[in-house]
C-alpha atoms as a PDB file:
ATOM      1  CA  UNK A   1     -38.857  40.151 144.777  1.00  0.00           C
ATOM      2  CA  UNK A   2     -37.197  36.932 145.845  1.00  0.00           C
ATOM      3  CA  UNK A   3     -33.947  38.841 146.784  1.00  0.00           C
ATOM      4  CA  UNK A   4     -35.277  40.918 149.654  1.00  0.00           C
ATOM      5  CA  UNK A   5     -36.354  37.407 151.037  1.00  0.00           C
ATOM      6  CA  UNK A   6     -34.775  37.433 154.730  1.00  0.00           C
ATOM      7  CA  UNK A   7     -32.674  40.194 153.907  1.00  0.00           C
ATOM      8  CA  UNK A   8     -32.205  40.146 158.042  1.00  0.00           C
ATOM      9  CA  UNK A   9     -31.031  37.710 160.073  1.00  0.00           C
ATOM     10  CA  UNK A  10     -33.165  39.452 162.824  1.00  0.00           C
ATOM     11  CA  UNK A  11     -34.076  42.454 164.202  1.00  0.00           C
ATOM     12  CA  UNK A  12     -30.285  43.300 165.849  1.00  0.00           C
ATOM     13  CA  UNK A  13     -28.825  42.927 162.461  1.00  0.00           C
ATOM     14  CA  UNK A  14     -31.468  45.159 161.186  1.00  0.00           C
ATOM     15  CA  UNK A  15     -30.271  47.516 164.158  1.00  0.00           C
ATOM     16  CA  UNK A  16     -26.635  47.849 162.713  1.00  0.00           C
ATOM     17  CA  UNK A  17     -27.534  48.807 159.767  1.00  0.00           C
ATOM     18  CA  UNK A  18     -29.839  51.677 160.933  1.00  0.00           C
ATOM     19  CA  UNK A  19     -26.917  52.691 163.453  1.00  0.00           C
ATOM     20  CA  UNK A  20     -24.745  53.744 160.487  1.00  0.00           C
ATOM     21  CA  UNK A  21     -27.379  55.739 158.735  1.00  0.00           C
ATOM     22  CA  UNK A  22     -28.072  57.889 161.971  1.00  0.00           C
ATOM     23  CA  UNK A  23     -25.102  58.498 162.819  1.00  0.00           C
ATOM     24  CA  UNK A  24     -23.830  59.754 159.467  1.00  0.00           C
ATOM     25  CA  UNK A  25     -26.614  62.219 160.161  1.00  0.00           C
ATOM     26  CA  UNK A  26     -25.196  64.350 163.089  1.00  0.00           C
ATOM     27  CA  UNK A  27     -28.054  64.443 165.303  1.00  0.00           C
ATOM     28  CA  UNK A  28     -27.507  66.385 168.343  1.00  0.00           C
ATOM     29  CA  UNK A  29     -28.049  63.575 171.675  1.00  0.00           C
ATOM     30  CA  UNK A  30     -29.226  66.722 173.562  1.00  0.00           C
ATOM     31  CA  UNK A  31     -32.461  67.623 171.756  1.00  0.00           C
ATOM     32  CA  UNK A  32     -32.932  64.159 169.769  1.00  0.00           C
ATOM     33  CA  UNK A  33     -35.050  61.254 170.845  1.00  0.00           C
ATOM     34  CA  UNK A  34     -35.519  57.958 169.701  1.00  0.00           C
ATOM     35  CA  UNK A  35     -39.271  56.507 169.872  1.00  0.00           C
ATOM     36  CA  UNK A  36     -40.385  52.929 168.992  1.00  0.00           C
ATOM     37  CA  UNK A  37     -43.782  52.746 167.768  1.00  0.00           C
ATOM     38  CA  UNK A  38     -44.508  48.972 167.699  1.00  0.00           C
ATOM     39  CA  UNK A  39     -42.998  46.309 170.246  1.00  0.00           C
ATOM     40  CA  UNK A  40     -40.480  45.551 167.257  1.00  0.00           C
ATOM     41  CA  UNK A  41     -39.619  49.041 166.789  1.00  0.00           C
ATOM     42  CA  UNK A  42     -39.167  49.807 170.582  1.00  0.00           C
ATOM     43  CA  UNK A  43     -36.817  46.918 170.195  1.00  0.00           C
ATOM     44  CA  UNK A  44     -34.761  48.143 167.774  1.00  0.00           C
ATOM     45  CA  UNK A  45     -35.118  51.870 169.471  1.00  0.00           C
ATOM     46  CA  UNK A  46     -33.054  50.177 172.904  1.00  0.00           C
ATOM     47  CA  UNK A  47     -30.564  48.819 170.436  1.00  0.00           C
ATOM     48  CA  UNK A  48     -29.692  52.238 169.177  1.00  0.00           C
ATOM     49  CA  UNK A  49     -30.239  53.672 171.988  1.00  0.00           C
ATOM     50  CA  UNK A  50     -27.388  51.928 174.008  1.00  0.00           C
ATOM     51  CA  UNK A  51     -24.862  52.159 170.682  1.00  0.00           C
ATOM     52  CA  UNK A  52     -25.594  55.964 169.905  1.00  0.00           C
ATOM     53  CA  UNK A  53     -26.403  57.326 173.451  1.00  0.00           C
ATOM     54  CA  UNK A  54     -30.033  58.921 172.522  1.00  0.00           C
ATOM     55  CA  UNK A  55     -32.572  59.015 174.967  1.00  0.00           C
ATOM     56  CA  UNK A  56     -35.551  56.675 173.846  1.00  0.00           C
ATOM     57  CA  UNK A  57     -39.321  55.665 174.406  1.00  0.00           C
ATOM     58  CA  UNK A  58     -42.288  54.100 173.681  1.00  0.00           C
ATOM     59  CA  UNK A  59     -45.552  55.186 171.692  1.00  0.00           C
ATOM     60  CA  UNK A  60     -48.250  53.317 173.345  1.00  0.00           C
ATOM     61  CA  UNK A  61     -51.126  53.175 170.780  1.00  0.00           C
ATOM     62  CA  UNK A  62     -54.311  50.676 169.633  1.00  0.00           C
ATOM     63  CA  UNK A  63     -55.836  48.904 166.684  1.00  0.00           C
ATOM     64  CA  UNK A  64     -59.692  49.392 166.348  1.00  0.00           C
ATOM     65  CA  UNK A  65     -61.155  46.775 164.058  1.00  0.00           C
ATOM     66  CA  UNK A  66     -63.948  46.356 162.293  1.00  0.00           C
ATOM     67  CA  UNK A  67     -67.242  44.976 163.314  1.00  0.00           C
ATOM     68  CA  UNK A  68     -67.287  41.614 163.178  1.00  0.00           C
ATOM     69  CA  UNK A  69     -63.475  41.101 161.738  1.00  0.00           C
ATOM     70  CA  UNK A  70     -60.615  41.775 163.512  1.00  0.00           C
ATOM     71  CA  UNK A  71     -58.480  41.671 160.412  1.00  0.00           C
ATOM     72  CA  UNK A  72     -59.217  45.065 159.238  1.00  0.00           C
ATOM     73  CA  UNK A  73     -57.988  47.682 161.209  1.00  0.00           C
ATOM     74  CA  UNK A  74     -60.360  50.958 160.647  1.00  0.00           C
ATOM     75  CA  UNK A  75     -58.894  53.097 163.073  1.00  0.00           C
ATOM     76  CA  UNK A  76     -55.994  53.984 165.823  1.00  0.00           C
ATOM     77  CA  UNK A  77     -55.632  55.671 168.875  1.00  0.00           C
ATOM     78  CA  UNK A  78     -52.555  56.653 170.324  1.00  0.00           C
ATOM     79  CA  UNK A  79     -51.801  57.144 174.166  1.00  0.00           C
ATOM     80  CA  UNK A  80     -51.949  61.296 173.092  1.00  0.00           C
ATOM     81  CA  UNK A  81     -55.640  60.279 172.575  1.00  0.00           C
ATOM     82  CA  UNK A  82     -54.975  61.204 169.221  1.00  0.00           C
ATOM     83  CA  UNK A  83     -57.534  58.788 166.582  1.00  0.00           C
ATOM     84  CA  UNK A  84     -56.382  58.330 163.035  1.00  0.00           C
ATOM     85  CA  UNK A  85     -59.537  57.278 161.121  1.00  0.00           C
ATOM     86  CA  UNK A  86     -59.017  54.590 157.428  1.00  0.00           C
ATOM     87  CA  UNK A  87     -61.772  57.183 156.109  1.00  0.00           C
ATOM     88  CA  UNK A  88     -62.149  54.593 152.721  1.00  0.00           C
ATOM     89  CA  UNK A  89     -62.659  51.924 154.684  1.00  0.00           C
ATOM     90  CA  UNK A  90     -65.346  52.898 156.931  1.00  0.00           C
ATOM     91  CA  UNK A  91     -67.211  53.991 154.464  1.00  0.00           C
ATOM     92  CA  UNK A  92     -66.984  50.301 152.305  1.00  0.00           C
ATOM     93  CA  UNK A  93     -67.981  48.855 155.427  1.00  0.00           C
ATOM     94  CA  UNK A  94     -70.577  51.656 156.527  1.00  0.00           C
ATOM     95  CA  UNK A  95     -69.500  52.136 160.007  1.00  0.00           C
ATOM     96  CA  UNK A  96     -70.616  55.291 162.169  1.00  0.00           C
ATOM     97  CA  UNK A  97     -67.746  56.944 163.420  1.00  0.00           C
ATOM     98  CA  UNK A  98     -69.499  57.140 166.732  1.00  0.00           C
ATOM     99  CA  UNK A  99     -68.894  53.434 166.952  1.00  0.00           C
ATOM    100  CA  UNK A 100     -65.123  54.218 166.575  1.00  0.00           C
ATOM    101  CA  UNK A 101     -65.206  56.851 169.177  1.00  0.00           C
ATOM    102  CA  UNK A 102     -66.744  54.465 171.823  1.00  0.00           C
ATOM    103  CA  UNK A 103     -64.340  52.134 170.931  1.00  0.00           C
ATOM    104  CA  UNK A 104     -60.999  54.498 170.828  1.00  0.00           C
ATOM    105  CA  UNK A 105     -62.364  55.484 174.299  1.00  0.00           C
ATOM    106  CA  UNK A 106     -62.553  51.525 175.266  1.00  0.00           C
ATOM    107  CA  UNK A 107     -59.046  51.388 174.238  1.00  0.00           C
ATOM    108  CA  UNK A 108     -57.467  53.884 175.633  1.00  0.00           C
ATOM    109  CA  UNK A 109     -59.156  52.996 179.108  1.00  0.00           C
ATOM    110  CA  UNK A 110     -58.431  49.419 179.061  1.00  0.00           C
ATOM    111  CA  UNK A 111     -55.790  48.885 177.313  1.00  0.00           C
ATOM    112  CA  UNK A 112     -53.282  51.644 176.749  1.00  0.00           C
ATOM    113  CA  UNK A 113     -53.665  53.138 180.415  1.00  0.00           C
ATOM    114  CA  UNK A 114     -52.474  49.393 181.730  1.00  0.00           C
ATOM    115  CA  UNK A 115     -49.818  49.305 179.292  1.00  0.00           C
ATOM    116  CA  UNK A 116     -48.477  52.868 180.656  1.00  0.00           C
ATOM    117  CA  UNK A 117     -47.855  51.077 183.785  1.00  0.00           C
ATOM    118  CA  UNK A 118     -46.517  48.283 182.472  1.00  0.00           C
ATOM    119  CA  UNK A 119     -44.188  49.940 180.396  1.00  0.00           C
ATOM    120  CA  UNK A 120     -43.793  53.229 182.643  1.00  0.00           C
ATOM    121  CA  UNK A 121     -45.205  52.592 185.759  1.00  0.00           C
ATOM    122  CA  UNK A 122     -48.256  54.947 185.227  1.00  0.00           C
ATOM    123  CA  UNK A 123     -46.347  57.791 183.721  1.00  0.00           C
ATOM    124  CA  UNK A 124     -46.430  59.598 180.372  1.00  0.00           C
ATOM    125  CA  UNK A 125     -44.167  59.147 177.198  1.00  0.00           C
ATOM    126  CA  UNK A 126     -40.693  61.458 177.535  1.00  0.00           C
ATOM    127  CA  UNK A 127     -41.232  65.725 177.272  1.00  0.00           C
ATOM    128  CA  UNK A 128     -41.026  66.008 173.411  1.00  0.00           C
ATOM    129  CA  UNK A 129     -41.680  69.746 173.684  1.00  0.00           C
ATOM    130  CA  UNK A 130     -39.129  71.145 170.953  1.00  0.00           C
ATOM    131  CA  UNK A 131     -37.118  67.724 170.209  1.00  0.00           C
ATOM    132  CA  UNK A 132     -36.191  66.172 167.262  1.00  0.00           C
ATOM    133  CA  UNK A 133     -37.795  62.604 167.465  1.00  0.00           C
ATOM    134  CA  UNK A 134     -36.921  59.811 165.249  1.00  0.00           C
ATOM    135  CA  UNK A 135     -39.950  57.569 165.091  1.00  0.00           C
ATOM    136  CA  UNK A 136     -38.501  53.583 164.572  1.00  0.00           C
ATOM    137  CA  UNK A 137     -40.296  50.761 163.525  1.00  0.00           C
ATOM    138  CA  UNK A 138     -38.884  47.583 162.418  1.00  0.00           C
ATOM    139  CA  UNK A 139     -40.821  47.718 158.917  1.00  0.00           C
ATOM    140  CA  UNK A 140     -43.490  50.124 157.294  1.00  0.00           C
ATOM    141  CA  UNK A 141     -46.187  48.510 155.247  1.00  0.00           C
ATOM    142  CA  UNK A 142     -49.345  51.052 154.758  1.00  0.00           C
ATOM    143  CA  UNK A 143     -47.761  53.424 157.205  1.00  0.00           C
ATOM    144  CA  UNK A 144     -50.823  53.652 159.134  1.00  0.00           C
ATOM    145  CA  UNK A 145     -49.532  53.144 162.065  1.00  0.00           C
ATOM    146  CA  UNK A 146     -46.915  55.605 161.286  1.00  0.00           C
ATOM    147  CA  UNK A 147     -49.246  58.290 160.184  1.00  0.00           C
ATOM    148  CA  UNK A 148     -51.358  58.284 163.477  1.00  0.00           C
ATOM    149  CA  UNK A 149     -47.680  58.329 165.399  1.00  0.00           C
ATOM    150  CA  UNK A 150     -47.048  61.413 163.283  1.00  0.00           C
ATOM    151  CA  UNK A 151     -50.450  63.249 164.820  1.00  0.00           C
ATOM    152  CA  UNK A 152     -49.212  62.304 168.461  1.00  0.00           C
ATOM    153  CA  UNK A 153     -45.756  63.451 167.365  1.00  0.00           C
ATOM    154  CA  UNK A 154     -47.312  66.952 166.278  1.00  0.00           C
ATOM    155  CA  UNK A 155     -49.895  67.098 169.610  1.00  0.00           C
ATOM    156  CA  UNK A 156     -46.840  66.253 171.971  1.00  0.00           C
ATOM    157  CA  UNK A 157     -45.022  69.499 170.356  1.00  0.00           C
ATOM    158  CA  UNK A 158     -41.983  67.640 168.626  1.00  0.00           C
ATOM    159  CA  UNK A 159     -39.966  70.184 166.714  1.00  0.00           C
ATOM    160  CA  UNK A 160     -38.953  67.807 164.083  1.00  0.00           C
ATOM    161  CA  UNK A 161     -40.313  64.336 162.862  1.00  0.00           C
ATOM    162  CA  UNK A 162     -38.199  61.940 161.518  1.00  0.00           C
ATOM    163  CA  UNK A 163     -39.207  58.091 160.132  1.00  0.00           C
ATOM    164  CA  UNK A 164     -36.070  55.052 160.464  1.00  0.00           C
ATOM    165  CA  UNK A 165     -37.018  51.500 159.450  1.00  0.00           C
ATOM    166  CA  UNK A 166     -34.927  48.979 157.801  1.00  0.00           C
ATOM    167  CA  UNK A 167     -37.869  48.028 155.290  1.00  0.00           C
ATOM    168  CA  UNK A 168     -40.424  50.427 153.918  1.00  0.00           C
ATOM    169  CA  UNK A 169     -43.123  50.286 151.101  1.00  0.00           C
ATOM    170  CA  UNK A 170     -42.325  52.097 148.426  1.00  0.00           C
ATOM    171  CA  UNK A 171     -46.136  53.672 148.073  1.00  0.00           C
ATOM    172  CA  UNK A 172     -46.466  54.671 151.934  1.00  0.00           C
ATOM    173  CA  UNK A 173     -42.752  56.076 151.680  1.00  0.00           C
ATOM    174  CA  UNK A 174     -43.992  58.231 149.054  1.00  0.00           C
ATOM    175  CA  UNK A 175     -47.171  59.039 151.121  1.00  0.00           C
ATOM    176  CA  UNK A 176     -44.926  59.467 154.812  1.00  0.00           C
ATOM    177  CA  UNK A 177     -42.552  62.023 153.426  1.00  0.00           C
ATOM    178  CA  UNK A 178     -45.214  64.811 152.462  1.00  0.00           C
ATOM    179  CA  UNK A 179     -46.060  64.581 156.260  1.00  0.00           C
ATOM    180  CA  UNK A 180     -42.707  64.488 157.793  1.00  0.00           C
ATOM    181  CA  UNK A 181     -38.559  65.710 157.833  1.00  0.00           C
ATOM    182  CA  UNK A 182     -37.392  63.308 156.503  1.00  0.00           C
ATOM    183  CA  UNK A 183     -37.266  59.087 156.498  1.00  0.00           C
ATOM    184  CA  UNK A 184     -34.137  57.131 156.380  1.00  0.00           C
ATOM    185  CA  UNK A 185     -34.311  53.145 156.018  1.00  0.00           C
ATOM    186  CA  UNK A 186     -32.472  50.775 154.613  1.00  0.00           C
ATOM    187  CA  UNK A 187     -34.514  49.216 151.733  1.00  0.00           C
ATOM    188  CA  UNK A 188     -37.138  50.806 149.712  1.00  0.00           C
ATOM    189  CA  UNK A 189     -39.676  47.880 148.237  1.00  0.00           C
ATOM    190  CA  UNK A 190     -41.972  48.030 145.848  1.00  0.00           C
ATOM    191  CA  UNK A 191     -44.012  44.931 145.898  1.00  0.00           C
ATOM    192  CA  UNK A 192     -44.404  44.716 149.861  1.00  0.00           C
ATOM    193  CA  UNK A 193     -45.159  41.635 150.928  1.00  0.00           C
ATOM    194  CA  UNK A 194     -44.904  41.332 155.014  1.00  0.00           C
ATOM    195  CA  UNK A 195     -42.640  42.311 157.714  1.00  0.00           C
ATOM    196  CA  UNK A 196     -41.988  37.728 158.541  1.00  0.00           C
ATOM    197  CA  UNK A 197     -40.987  37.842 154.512  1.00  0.00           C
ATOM    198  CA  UNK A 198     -38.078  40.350 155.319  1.00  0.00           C
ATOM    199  CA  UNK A 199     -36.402  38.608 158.333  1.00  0.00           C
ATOM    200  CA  UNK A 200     -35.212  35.268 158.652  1.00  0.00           C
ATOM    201  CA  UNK A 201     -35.847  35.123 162.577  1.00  0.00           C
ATOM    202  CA  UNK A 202     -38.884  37.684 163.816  1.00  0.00           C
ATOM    203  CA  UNK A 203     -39.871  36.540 167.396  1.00  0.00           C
ATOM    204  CA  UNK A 204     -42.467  38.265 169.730  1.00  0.00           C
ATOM    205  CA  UNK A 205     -40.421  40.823 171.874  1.00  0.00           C
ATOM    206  CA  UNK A 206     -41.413  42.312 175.187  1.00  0.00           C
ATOM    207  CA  UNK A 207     -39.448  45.494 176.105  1.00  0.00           C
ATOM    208  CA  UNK A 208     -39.736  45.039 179.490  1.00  0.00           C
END
């Protein structure tokens, strides 16, 4: 396990080696679209961006935690209004999914409306209406988060769905690929231990 210990410098070395795997994939700039799904992964989204010339975004989206512990994230909602639900978990903890709702509803009002003007200036994430998107995050643990950027991906219309991130777990790489087109990364582990374990320097980013 001890050799994937910062197997990145940082999150722009990370970048190059994602930039040769997409573009020995011939994805057509026209209909293809890069979106970040995590500060991190928005990050690494520009990066490409400017090297490949795809257009790129943001998924805007929210943790909802559970009662009482905001370690243990039950549930997401994305800025489609789109609410993935940790079904096994809510049930350990024995949480009405009504108190999700009001919460997802919270969060979306609050939180991921302000950070559409932040990030956008009020206005929604790019037409995705028949595109190819290639959904980037700079590592995939449970692939939660991924999963309820799927849904949106599927709501917004996206023709295609398409997972990049330098470091994935082996278990939710398994899971992801039922669900999309196909996932491209750089290293496949199996003991997963966190995404601070994988890069030697991993500093809060702002995109803006």
């Amino acid at each position: 396990m001890d050799r994937y210990r910062n197997i990145f410098n940082d999150r722009d070395s990370a970048s190059e080696e994602l930039e040769r795997i997409i573009s020995n994939n011939n994805f057509n700039k026209d209909d293809t679209i890069l979106i970040g799904i995590s500060q991190g992964g928005a990050y690494i989204a520009n990066v490409l961006s400017k090297k490949l010339g795809f257009e790129k975004d943001i998924l805007l989206s929210e943790r909802i935690y559970a009662p009482n512990n905001d370690n243990v994230t039950i549930a997401i909602i994305t800025e489609s209004e789109d609410v993935v639900i940790h079904n096994k978990l809510i049930n350990s903890f024995d949480i009405e999914e009504d108190f999700i709702y009001t919460e997802a509803r919270y969060k979306y009002e609050e939180d991921i409306l302000n950070l559409k003007y932040k990030y956008r200036d009020g206005n929604k994430i790019k037409d995705l209406t028949n595109k190819r998107v290639i959904l980037i995050d700079e590592s995939v643990e449970s692939g939660f988060t991924m999963y309820a950027s799927i849904k949106s991906m599927i709501s917004l219309g996206a023709k295609n769905i398409y997972i990049t991130s330098p470091i994935i777990d082996k278990i939710a790489y398994n899971n992801l690929l039922t669900i999309c087109d196909g996932i491209y990364y750089n290293y496949k582990i199996e003991d997963y231990v966190s995404a601070q374990y994988y890069y030697k320097i991993l500093d809060d980013v702002d995109i803006v």
